[in-house]
C-alpha atoms as a PDB file:
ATOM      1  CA  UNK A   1      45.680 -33.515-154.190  1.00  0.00           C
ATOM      2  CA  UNK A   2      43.212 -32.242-151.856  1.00  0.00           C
ATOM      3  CA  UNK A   3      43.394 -30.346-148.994  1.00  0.00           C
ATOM      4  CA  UNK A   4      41.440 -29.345-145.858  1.00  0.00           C
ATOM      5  CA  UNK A   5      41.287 -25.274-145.129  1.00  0.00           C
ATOM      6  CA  UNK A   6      40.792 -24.374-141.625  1.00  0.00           C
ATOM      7  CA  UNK A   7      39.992 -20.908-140.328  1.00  0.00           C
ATOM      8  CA  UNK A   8      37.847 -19.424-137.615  1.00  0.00           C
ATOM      9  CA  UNK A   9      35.479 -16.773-139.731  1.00  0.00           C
ATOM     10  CA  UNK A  10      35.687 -14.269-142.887  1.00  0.00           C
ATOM     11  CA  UNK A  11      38.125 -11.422-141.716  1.00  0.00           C
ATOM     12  CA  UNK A  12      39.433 -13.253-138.548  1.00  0.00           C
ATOM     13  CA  UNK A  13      42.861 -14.255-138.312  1.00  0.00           C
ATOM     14  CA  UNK A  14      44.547 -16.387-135.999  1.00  0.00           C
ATOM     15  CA  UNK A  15      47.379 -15.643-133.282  1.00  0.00           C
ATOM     16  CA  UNK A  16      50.413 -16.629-134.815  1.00  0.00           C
ATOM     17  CA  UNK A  17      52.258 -17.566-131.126  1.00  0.00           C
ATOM     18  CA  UNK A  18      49.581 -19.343-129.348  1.00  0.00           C
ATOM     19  CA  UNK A  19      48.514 -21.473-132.742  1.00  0.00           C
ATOM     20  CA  UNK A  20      52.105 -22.434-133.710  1.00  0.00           C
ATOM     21  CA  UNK A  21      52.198 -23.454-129.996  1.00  0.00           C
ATOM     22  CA  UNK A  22      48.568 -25.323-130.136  1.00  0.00           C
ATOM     23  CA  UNK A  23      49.941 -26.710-133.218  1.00  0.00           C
ATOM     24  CA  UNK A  24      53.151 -28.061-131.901  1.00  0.00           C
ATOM     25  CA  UNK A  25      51.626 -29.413-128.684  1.00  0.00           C
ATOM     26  CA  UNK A  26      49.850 -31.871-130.925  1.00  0.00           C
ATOM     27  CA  UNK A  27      50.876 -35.342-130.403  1.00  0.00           C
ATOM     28  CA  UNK A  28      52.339 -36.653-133.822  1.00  0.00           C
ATOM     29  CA  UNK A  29      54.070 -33.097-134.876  1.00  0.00           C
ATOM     30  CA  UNK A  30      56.939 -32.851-135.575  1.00  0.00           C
ATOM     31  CA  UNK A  31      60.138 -31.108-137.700  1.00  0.00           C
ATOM     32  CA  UNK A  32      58.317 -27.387-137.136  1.00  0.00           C
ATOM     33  CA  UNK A  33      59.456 -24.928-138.899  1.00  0.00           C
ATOM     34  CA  UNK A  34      58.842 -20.768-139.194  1.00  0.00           C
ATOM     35  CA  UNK A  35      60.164 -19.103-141.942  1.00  0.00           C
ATOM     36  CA  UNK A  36      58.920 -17.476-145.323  1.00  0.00           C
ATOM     37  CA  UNK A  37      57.960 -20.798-147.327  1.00  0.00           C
ATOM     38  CA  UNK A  38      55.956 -20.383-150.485  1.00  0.00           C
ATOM     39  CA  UNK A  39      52.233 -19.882-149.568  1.00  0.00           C
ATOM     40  CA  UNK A  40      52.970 -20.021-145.368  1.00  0.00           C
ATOM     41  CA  UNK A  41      54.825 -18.643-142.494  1.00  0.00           C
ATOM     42  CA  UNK A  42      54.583 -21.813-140.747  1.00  0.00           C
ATOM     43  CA  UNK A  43      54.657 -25.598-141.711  1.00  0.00           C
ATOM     44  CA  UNK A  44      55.420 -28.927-140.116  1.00  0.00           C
ATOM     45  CA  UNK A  45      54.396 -32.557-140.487  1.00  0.00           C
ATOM     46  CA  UNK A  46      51.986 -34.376-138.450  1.00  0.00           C
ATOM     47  CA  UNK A  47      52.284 -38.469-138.331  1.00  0.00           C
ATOM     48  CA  UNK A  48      48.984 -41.003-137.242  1.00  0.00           C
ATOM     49  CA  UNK A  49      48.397 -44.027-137.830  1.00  0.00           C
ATOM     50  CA  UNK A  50      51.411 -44.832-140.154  1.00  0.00           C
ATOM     51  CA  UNK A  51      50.025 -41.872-142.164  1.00  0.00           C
ATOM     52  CA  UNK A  52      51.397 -38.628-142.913  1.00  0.00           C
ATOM     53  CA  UNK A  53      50.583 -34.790-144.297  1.00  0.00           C
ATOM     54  CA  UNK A  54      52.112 -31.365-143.833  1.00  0.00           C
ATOM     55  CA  UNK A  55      50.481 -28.576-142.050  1.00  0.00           C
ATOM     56  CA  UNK A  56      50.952 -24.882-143.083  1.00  0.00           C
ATOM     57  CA  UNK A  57      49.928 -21.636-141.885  1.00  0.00           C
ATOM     58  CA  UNK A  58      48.973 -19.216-144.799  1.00  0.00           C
ATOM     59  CA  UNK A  59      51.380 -15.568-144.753  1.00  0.00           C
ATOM     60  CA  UNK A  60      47.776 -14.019-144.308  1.00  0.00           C
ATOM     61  CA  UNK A  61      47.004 -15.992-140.646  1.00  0.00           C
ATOM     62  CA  UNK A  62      43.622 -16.713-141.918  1.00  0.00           C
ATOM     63  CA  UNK A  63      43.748 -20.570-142.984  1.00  0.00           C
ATOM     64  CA  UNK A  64      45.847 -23.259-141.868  1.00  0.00           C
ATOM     65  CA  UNK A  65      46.187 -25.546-144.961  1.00  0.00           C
ATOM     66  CA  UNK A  66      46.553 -29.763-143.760  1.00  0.00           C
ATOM     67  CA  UNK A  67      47.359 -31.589-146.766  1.00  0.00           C
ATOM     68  CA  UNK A  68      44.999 -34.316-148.235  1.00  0.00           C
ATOM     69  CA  UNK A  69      41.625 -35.403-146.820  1.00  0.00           C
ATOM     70  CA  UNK A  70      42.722 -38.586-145.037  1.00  0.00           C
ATOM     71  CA  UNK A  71      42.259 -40.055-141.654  1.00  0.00           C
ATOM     72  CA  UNK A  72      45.539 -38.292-141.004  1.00  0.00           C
ATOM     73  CA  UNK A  73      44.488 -34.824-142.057  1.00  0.00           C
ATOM     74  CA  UNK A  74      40.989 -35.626-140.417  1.00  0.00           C
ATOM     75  CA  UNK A  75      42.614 -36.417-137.112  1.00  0.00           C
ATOM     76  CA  UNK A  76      44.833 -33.629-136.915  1.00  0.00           C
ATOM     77  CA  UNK A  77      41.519 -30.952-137.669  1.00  0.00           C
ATOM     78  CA  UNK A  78      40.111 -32.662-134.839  1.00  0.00           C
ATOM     79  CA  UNK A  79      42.880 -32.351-132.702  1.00  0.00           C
ATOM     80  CA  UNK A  80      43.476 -29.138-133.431  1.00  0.00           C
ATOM     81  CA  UNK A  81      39.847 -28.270-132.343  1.00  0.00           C
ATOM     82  CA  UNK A  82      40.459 -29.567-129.224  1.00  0.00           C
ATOM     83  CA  UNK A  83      43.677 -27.018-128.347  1.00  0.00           C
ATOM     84  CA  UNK A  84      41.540 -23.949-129.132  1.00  0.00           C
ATOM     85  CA  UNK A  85      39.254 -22.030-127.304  1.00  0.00           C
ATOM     86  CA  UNK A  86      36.857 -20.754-130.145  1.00  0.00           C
ATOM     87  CA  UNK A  87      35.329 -22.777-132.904  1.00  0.00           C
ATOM     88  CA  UNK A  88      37.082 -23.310-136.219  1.00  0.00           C
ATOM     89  CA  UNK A  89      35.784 -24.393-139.507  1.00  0.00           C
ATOM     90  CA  UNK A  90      36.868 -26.700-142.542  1.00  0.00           C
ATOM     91  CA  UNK A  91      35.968 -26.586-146.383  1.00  0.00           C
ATOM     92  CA  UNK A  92      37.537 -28.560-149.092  1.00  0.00           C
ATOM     93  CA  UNK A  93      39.455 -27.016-151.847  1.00  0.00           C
ATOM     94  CA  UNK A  94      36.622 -27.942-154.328  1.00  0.00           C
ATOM     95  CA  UNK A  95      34.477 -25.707-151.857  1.00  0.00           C
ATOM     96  CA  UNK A  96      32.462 -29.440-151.545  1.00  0.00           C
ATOM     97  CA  UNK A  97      31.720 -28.849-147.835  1.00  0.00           C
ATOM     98  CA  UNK A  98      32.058 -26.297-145.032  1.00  0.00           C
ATOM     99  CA  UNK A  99      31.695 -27.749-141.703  1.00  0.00           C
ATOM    100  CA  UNK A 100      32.109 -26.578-137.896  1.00  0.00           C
ATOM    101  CA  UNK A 101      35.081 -28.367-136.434  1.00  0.00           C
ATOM    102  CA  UNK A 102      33.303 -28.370-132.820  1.00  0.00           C
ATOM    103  CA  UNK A 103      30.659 -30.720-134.463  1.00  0.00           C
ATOM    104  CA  UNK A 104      32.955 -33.902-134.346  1.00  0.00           C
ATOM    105  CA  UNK A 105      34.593 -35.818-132.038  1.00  0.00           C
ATOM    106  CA  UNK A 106      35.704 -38.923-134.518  1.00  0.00           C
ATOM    107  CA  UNK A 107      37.100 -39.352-137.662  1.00  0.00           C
ATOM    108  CA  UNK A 108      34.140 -41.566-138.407  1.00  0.00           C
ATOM    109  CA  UNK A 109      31.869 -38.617-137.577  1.00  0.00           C
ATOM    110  CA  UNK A 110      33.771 -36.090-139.796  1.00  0.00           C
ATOM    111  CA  UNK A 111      33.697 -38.279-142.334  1.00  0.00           C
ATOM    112  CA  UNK A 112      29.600 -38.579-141.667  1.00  0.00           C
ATOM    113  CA  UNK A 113      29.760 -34.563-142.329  1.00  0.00           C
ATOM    114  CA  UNK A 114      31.542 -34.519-145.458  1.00  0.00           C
ATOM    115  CA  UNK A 115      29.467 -37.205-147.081  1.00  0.00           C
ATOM    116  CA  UNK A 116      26.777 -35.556-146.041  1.00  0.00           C
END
């Protein structure tokens, strides 16, 4: 399965407190959890449009992984985008595409970036 990487630039990390909050203040999240988990300190789901995916944050606070590349996962980038105050970037796990998150403001649009 694919997944969606997000993180703000090489050596930058993000604030654990203010991005599990930005995270969690995300309509559609739900069942967050904080704990040592295999490959994050951080996870919870995130529902849209009758679809699902998990969230995580990585131990390292350098990526937050969203699970898949669906309208779901898409939305929740976007969203996500929205709750911070610096930009953030996405690549695939096939390294396919490496985009700036401030660049879209629709699904439809992200989607336009990745095909492109």
């Amino acid at each position: 399965m694919s997944k969606l990487l997000i993180y703000i630039g090489e050596d930058r990390k993000f604030d654990f407190k203010k991005t599990v909050a930005d995270i969690s203040g995300i309509e559609g999240v739900s069942n967050q959890r904080v704990g040592e988990f295999i490959g994050a300190v951080f996870e919870c789901d995130y529902v849209w449009n009758s679809q699902s995916t998990i969230v995580r944050i990585s131990p390292e606070l350098e990526t937050i992984t969203v699970e898949g590349i669906e309208d779901c996962a898409l939305k929740f980038a976007i969203e996500l985008q929205k709750k911070t105050n610096f930009e953030l970037h996405v690549i695939d796990m096939d390294y396919s595409f490496n985009l700036s998150l401030m660049s879209f403001e629709t699904i439809s649009d992200f989607r336009t970036g990745i095909e492109s």
